[in-house]
Structure formats: C-alpha cells, structure tokens
N, C-alpha and C. Protein backbone atom coordinates (compact mmCIF):
# COMPACT_ATOMS: atom_id res chain seq x y z
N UNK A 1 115.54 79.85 111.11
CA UNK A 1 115.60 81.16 111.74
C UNK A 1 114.72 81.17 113.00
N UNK A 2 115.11 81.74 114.18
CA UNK A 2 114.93 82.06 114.87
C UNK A 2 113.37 82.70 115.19
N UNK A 3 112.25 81.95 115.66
CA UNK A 3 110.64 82.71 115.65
C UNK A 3 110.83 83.92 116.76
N UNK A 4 110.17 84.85 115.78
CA UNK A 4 110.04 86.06 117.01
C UNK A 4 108.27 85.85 117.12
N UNK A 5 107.80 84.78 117.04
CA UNK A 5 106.46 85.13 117.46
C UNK A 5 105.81 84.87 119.20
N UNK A 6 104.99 85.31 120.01
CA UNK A 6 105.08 84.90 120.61
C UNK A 6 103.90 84.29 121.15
N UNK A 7 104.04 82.96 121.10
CA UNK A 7 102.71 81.77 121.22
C UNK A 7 101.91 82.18 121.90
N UNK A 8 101.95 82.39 123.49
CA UNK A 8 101.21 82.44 124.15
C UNK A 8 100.13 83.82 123.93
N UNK A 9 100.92 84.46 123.91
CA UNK A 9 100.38 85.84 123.67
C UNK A 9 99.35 85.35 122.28
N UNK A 10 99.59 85.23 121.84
CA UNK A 10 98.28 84.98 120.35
C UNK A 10 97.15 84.61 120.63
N UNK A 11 97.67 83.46 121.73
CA UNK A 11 96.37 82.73 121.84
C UNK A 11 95.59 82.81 122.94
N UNK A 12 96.34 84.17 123.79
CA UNK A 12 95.55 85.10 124.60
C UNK A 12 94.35 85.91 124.36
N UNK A 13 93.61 86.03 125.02
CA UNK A 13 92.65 87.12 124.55
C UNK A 13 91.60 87.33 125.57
N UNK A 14 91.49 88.26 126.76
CA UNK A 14 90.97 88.38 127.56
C UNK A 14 89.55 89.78 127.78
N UNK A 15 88.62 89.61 127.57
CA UNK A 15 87.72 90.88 127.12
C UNK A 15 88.06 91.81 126.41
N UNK A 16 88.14 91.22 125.19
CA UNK A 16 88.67 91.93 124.01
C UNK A 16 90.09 92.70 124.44
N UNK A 17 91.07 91.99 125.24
CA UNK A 17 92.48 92.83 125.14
C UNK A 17 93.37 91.58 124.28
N UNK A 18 93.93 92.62 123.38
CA UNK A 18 94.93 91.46 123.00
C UNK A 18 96.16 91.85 123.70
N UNK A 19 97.34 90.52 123.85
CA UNK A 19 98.51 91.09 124.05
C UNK A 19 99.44 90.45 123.30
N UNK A 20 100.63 91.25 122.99
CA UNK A 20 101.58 91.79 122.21
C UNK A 20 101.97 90.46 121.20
N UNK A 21 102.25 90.42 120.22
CA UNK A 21 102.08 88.52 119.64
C UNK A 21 103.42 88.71 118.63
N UNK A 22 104.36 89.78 119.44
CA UNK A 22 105.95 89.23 118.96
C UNK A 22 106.86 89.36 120.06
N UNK A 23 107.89 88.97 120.40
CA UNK A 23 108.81 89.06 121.36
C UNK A 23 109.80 90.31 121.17
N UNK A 24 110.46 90.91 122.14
CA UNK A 24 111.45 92.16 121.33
C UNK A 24 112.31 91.45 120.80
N UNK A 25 112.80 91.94 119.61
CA UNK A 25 114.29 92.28 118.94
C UNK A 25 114.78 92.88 119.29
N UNK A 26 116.07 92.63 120.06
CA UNK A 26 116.83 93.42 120.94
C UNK A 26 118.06 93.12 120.70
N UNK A 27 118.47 93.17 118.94
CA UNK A 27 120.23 93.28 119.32
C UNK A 27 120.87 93.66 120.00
N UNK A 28 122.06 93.11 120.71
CA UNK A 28 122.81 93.68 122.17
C UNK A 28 124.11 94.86 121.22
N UNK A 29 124.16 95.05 120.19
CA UNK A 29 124.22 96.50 119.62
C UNK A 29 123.88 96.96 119.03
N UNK A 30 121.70 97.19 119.60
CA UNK A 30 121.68 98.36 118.94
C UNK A 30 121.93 99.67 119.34
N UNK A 31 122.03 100.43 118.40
CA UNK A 31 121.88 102.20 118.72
C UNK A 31 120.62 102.71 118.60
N UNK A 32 119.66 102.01 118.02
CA UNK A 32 118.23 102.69 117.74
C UNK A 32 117.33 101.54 117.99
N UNK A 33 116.08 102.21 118.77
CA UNK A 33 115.12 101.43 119.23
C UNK A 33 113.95 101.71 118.64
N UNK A 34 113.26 101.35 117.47
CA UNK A 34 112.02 101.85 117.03
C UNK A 34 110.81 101.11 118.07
N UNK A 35 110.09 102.17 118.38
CA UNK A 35 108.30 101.66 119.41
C UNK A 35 107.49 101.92 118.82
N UNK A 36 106.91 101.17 117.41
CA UNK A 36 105.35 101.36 117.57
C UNK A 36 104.74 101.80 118.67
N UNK A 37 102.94 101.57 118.35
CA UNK A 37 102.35 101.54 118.68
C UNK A 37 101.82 100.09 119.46
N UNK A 38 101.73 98.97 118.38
CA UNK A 38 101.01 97.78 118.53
C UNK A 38 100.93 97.08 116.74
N UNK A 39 101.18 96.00 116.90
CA UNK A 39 101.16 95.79 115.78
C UNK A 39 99.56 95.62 114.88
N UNK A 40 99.14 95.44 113.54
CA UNK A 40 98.29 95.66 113.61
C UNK A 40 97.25 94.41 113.23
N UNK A 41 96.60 93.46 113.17
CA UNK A 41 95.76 92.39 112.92
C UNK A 41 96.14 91.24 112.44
N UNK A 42 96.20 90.06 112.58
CA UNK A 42 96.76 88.97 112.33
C UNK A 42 96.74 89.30 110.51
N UNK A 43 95.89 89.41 110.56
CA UNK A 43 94.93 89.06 109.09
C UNK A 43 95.72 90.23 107.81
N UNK A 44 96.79 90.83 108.25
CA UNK A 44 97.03 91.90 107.74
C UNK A 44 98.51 91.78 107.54
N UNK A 45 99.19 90.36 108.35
CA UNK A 45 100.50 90.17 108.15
C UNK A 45 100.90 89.87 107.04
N UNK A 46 102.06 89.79 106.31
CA UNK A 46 102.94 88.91 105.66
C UNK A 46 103.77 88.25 105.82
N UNK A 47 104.63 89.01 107.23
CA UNK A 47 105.75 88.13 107.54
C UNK A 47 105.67 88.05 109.23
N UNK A 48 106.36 87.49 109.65
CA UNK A 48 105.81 87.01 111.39
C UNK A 48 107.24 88.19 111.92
N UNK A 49 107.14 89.68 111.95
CA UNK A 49 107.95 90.19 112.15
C UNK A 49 107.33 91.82 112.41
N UNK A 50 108.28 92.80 112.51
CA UNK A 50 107.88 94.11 113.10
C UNK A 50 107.86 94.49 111.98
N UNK A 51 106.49 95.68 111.98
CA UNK A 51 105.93 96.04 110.09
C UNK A 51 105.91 95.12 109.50
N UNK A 52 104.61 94.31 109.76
CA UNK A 52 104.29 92.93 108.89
C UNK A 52 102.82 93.60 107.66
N UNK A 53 103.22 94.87 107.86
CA UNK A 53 101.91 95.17 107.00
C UNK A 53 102.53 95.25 105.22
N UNK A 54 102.32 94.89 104.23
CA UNK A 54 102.58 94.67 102.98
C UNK A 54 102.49 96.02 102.30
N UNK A 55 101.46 96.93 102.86
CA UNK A 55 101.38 98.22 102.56
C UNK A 55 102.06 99.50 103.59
N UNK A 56 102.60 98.48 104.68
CA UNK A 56 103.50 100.02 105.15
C UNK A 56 104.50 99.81 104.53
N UNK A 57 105.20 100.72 104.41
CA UNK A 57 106.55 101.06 103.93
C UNK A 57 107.74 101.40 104.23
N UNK A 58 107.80 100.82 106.05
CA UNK A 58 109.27 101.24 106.64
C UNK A 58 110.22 100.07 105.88
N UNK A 59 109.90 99.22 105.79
CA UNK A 59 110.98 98.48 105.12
C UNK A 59 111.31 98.82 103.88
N UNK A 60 110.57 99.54 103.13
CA UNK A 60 110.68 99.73 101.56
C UNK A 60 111.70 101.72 101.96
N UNK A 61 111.12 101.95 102.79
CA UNK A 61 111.94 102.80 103.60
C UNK A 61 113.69 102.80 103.78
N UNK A 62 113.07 101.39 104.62
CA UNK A 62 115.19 101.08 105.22
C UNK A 62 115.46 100.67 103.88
N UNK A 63 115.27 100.17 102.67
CA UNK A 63 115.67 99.67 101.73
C UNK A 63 116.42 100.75 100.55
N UNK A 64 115.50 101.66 100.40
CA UNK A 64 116.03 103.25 100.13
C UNK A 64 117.04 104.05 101.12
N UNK A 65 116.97 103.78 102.10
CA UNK A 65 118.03 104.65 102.81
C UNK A 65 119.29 104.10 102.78
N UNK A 66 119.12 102.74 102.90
CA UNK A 66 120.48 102.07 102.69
C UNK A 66 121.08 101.52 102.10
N UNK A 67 120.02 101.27 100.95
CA UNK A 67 120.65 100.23 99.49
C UNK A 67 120.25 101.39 98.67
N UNK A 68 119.55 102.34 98.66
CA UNK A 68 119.05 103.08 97.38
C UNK A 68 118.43 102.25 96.42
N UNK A 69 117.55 101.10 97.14
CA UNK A 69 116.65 100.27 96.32
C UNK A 69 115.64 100.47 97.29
N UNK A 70 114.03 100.76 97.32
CA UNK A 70 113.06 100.59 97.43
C UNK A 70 112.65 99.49 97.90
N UNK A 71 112.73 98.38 97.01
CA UNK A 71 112.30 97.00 96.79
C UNK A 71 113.59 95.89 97.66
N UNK A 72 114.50 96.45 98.06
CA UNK A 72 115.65 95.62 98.82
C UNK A 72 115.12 94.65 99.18
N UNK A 73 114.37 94.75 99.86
CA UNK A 73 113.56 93.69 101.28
C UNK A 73 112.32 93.58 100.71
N UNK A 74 111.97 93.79 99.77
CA UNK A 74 110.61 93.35 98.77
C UNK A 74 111.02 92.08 98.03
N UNK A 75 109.78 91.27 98.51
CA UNK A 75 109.57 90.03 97.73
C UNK A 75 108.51 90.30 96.60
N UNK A 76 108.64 91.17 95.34
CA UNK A 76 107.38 92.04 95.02
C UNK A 76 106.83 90.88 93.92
N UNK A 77 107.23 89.76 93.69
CA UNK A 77 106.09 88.54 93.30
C UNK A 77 105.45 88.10 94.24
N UNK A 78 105.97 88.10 95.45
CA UNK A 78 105.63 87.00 96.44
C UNK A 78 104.57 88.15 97.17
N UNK A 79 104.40 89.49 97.44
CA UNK A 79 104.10 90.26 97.98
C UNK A 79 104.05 89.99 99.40
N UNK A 80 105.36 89.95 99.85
CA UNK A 80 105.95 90.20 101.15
C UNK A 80 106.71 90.74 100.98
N UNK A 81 107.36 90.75 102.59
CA UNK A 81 109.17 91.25 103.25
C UNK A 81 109.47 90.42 102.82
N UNK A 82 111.05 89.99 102.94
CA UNK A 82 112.34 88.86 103.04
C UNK A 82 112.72 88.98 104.29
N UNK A 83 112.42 88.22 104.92
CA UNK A 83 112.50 88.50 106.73
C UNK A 83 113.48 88.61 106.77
N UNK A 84 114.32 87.03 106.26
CA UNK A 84 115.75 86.75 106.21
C UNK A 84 116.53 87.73 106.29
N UNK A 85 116.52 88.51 105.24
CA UNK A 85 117.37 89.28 104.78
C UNK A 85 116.97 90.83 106.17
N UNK A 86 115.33 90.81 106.37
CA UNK A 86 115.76 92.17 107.34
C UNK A 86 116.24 91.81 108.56
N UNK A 87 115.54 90.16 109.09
CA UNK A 87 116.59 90.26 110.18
C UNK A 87 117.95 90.50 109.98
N UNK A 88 119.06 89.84 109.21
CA UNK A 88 120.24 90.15 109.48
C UNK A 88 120.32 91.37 109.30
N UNK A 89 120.09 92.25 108.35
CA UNK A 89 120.46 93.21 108.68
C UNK A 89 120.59 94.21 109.69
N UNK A 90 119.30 94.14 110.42
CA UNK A 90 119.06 94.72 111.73
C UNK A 90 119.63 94.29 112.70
N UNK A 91 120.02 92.76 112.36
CA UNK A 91 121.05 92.68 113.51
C UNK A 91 122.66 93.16 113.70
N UNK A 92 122.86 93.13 111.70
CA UNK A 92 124.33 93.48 111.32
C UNK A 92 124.23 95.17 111.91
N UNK A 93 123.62 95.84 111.43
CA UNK A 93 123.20 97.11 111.78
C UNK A 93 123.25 98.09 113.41
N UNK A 94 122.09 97.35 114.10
CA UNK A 94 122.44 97.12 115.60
C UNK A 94 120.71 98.27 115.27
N UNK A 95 119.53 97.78 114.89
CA UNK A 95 118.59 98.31 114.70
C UNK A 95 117.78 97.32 116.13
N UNK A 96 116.57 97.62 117.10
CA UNK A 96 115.90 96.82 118.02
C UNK A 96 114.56 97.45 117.73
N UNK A 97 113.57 96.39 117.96
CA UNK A 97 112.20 96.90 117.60
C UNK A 97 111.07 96.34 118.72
N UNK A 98 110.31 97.16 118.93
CA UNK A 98 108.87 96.53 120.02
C UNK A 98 108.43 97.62 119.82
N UNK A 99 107.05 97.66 121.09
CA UNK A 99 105.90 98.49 120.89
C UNK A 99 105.65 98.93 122.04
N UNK A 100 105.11 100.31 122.24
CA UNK A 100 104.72 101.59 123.41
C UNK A 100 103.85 100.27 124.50
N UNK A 101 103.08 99.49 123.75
CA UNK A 101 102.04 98.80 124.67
C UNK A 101 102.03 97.52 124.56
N UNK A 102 102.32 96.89 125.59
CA UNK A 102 102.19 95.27 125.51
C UNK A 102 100.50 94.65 126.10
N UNK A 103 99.55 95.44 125.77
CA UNK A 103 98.37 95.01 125.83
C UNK A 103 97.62 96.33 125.63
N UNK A 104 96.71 95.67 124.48
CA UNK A 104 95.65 97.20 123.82
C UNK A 104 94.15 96.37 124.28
N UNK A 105 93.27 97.43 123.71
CA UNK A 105 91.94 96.88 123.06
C UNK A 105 91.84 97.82 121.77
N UNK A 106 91.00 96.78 120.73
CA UNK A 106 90.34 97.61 119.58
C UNK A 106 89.52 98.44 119.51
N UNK A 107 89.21 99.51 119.62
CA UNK A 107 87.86 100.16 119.63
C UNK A 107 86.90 100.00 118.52
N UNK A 108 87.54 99.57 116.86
CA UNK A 108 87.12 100.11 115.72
C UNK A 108 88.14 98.30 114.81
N UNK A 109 87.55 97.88 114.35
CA UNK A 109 88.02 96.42 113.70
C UNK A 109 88.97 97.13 112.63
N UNK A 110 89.93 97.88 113.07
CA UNK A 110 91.03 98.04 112.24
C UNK A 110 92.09 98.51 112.41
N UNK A 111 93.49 99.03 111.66
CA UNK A 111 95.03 99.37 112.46
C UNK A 111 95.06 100.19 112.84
N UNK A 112 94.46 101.02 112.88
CA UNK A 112 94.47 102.64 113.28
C UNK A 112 94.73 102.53 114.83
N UNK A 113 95.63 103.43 115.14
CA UNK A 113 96.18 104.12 116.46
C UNK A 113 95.21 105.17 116.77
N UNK A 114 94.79 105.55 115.96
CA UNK A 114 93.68 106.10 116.87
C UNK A 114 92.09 105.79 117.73
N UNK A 115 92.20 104.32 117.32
CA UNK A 115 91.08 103.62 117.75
C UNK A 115 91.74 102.59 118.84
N UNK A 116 92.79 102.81 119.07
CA UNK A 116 93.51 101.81 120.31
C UNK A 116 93.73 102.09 121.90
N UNK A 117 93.26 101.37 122.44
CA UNK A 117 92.74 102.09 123.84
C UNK A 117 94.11 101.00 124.58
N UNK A 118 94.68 101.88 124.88
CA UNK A 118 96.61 101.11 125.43
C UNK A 118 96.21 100.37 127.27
N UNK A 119 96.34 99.05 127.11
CA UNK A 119 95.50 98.80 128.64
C UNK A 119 96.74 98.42 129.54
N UNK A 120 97.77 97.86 128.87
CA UNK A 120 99.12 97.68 129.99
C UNK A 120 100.47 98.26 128.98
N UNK A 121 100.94 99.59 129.20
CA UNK A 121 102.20 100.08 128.60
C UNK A 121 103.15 99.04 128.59
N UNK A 122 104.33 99.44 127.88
CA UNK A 122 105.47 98.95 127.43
C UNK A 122 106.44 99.05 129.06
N UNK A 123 107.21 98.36 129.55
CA UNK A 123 108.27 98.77 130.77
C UNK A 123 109.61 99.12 129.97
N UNK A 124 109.12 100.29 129.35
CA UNK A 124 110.85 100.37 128.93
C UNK A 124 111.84 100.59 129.33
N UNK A 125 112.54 101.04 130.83
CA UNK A 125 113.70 101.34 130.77
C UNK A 125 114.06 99.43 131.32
N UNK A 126 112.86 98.92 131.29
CA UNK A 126 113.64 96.85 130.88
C UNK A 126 114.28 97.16 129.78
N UNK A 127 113.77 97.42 128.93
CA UNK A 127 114.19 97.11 127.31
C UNK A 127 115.62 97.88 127.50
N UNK A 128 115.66 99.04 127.58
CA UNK A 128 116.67 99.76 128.03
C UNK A 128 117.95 99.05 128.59
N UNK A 129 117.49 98.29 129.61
CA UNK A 129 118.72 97.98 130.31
C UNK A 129 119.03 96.31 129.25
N UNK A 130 118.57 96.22 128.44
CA UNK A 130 119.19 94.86 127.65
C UNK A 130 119.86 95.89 126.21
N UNK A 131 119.75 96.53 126.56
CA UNK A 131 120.64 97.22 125.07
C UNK A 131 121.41 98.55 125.44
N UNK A 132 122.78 98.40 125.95
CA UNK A 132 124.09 98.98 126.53
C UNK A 132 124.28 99.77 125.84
N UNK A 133 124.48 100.03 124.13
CA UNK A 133 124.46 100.73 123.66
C UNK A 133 123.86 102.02 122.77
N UNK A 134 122.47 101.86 123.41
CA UNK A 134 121.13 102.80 122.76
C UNK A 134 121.55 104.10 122.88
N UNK A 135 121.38 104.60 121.50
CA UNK A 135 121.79 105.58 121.50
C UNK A 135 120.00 106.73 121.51
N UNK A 136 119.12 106.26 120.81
CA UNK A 136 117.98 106.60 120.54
C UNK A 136 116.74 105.98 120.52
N UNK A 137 115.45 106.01 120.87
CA UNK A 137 114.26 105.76 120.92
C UNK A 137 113.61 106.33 119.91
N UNK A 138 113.04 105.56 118.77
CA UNK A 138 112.57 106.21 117.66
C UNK A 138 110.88 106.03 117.66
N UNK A 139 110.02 107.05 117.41
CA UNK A 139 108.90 106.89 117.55
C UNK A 139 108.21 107.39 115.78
N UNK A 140 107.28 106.64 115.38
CA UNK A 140 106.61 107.10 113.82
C UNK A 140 105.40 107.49 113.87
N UNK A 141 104.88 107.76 114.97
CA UNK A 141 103.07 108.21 115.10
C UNK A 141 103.12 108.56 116.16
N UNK A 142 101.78 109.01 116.29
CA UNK A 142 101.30 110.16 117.46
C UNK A 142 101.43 109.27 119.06
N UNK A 143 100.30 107.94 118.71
CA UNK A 143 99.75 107.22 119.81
C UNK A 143 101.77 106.55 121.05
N UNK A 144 102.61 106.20 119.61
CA UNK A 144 103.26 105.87 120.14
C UNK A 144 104.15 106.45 121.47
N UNK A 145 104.20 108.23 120.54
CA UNK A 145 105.16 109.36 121.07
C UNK A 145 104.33 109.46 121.87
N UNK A 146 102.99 109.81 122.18
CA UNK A 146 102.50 110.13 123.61
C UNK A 146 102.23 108.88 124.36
N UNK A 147 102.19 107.60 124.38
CA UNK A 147 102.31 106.79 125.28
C UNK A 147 103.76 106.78 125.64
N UNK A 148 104.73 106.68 125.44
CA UNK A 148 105.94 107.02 125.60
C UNK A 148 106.22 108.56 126.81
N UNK A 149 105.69 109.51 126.70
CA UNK A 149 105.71 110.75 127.05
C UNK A 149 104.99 110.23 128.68
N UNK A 150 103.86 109.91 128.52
CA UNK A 150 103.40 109.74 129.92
C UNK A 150 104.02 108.61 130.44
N UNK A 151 104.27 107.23 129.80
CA UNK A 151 104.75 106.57 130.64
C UNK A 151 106.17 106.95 131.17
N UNK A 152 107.19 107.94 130.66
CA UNK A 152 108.24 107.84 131.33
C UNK A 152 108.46 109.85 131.62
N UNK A 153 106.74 110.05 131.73
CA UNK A 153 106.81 111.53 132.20
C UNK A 153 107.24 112.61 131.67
N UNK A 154 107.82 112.63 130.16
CA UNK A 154 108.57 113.20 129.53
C UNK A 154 107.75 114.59 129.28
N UNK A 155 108.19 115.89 129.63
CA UNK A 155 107.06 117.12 129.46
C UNK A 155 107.25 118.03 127.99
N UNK A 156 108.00 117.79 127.50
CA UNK A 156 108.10 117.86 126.25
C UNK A 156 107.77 116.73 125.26
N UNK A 157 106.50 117.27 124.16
CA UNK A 157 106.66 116.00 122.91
C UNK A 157 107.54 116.23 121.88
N UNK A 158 108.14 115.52 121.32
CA UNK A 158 109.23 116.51 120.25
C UNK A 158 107.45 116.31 118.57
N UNK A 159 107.94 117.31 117.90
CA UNK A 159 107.42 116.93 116.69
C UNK A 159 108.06 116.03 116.04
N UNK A 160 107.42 116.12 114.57
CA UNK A 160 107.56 115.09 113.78
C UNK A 160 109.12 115.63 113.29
N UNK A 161 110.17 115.06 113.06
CA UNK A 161 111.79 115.48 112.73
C UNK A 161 112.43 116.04 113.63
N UNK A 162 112.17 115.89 114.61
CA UNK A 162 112.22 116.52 116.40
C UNK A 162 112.80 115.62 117.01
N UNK A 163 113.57 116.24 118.10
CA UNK A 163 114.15 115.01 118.91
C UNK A 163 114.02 115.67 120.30
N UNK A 164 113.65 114.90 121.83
CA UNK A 164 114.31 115.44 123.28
C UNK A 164 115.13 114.63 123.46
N UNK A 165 115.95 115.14 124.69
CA UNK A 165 116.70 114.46 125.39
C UNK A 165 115.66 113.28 126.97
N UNK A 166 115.99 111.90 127.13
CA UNK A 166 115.00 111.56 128.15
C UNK A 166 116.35 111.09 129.43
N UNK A 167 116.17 112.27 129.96
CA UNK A 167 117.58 112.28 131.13
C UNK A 167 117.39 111.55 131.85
N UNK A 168 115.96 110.74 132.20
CA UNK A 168 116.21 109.53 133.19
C UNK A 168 116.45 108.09 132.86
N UNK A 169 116.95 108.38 131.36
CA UNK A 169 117.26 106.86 130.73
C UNK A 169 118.63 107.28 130.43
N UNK A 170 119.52 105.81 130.88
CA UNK A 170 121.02 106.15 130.36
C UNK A 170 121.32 105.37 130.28
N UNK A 171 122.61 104.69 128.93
CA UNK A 171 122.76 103.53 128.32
C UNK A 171 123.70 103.41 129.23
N UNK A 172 124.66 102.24 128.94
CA UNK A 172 125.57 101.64 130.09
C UNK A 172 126.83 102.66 130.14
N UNK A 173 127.31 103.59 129.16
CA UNK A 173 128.28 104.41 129.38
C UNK A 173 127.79 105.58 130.05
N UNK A 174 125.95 106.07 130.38
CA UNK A 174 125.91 107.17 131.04
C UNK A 174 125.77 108.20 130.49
N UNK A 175 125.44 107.54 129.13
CA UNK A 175 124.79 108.99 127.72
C UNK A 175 123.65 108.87 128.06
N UNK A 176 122.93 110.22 128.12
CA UNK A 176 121.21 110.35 127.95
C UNK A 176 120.93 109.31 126.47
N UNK A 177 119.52 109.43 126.64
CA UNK A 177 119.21 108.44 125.07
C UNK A 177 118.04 109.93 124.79
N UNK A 178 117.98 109.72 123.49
CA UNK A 178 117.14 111.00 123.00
C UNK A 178 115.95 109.51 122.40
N UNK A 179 114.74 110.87 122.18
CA UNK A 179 113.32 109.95 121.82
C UNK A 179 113.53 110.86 120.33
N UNK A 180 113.11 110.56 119.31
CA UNK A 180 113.58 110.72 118.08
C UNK A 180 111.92 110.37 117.32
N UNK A 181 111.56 111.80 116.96
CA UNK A 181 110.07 111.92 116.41
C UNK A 181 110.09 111.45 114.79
N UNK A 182 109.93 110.66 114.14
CA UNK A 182 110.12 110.52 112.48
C UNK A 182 108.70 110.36 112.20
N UNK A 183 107.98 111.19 110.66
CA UNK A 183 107.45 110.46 110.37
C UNK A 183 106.92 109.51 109.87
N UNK A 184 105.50 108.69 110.09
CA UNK A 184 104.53 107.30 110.27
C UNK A 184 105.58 106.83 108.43
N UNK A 185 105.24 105.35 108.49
CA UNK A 185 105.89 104.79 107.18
C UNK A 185 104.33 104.39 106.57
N UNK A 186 103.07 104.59 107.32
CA UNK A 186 101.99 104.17 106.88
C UNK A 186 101.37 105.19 105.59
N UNK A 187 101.36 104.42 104.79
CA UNK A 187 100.66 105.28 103.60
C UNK A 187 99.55 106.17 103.72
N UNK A 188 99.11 106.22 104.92
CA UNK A 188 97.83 107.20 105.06
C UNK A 188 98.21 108.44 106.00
N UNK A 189 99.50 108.31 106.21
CA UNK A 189 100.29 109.48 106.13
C UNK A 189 101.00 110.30 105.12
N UNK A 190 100.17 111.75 105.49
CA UNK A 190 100.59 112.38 104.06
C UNK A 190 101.39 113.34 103.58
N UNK A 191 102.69 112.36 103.20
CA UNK A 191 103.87 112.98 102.83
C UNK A 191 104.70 112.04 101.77
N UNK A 192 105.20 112.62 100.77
CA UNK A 192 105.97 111.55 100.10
C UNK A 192 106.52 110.98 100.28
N UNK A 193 107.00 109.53 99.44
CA UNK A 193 107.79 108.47 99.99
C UNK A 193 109.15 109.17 99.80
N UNK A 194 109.62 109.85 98.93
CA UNK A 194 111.40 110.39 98.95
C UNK A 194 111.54 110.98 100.10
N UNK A 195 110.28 112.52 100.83
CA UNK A 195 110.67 113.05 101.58
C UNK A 195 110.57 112.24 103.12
N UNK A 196 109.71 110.85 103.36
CA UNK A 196 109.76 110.22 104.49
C UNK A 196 111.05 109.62 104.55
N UNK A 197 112.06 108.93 103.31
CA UNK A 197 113.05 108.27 103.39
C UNK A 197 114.02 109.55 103.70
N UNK A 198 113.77 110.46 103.44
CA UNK A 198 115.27 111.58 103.79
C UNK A 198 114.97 111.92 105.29
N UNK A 199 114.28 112.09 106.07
CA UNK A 199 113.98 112.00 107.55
C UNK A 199 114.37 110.93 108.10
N UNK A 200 114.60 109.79 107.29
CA UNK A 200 114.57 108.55 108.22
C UNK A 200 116.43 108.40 108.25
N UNK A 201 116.86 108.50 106.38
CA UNK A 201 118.19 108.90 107.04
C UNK A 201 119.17 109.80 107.39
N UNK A 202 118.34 111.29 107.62
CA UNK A 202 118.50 112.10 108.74
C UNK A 202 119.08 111.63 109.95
N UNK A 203 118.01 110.86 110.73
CA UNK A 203 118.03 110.43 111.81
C UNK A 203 118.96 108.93 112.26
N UNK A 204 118.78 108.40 110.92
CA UNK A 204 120.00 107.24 111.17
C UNK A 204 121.93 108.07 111.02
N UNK A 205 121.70 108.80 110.35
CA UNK A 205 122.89 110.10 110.28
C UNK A 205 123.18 110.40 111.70
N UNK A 206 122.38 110.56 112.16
CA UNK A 206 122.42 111.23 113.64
C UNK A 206 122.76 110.43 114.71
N UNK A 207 122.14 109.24 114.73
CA UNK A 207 122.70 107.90 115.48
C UNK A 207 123.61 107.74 115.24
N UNK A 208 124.30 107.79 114.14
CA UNK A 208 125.86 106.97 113.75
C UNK A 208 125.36 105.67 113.36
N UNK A 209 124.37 105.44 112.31
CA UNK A 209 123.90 104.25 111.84
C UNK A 209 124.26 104.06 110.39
N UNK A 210 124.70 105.66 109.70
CA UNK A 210 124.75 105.46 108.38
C UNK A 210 125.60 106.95 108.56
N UNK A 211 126.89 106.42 107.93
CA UNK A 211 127.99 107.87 107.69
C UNK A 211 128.13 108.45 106.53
C-alpha cells in the first residue's frame, strides 16, 4: 500500500515548528474534504494515516454510520485502525483528508488545538483545484473552523451542525462548496458517541455520500 507519510517533513523541525508529516488524500472523487487541525504527536499514532489517534473516534464513527458496526475499522486486539480497509474505502467512497495548517508550534507537550500556535496555513483552494468534484469542506473543532475562516476570509463561522456557503471556492462544474461544521470525534468532547455518529451521517446525507 501506498505510504501517505511524508519523510521529509518528519524529519523537519525548525525552532520548535513542526511540519505536516502526512501527504493529502485526495481522491479525484471526492465530495467531502475533512481539515483538521494538525495531526497530533508521533508518539500517539497507531496507524501512519489521518486520525491516527487510538482514542479518537472518527473512524469508529465512519464505521457506525456506514456499516452500523462501531468496531468496522477496529483492530480491537491489535488496538489500532485497519488502514487497509479505511483507505479503500475512502477511496471507494470519494472521502479526502488534510489539515487547516501545514506548519504549527506546540505551546503545551500535547494534542490539544488549543495550545497550537498555526505558523504556515493550509493553501486550500490548491487542494481544491485537485478535487473536481467537492462538494463540501468538513471541519470537527474550533481551531480548524477558524483557521479556515480567516484564511479564506469567510465572515460567517457556521456552528457546530451548521453549514455556509464559501462563494469563492468552486468545484469544476461551478457549484459553491459549503464548509460543513460537525462535531470533534475526540473523546474530550462532550457529547455522546450515538448523537456524534447521527451528525456525521446527517452531513454525509447531505453530500450525497450515503442515501
């Protein structure tokens, strides 16, 4: 399989900035673009992929929304993902993933977005123009939705189950793309796991990701 890691970047590290240490996933159909924040500490991975944390739960997430198994993409002896299995799907799917910032600093030795000081944003309408068919920009936390907001000026934030329209981004047919507020899959967000998975396929409902 195919490494989404990206070498150089790892073994970067310039006055305490790190930069970004996966490449995008950019199926050429997706409809939905999820942007972190930044991913969060080597030391905290399981799998060399987007949500490599063992305790977030977007994958245990997509696994409920679309298999009505939890554990789909749980290796729950092995306590990992099954990459395998989420890449294809995301690619069968037409799901693309990266992050608001391709270079942070830590403020605080841990994942928190609120201790992340964003030193070179994301260029997204690049990302944009490699995926023709985006229908949506999906954001799961605060840091992400407002780096997003200033970098592409947006004067509305939507809330959390909220969506705007971002009229200066348009996929190759000339549809606006909407920014799509869901909330965090991180457990220290506090809301249940049933009611985070019914928001999530809300919003895949809404894409045309799941009929």
């Amino acid at each position: 399989m195919k490494s989404y890691l990206n070498t150089e970047n790892i073994q970067r590290s310039e006055g305490g900035v790190e930069y970004h240490p996966l490449i995008p996933f950019l199926p050429e159909n997706a409809k939905v673009l999820f942007l972190g924040s930044f991913p969060p500490q080597r030391k905290r991975w399981c799998i060399d992929f987007y949500y490599p944390n063992f305790i977030n739960d977007h994958w245990r997430i997509e696994g409920e929304v679309f298999f009505g198994d939890r554990n789909h993409f749980v290796d729950v002896e092995a306590k990992r993902f099954k990459i395998n299995e989420i890449v294809s799907f995301c690619q069968d799917k037409g799901i693309a993933f990266y992050d608001t910032s391709t270079a942070i600093r830590r403020l605080m030795d841990n994942a928190s977005d609120k201790f992340l000081e964003v030193v070179e944003p994301t260029d997204i309408p690049a990302l944009i123009s490699k995926l023709p068919h985006l229908r949506a920009i999906v954001t799961t936390g605060e840091k992400a939705t407002d780096t997003i907001c200033a970098t592409l000026q947006i004067p509305e934030t939507p809330k959390v189950n909220t969506f705007v329209t971002i009229p200066q981004l348009l996929n190759h047919d000339s549809e606006s793309i909407i920014l799509y507020r869901l909330p965090s899959s991180s457990r220290a967000y506090p809301l249940a796991f049933t009611k985070k998975a019914e928001a999530y396929r809300k919003m895949f409902e809404h894409t045309g990701l799941l009929g």
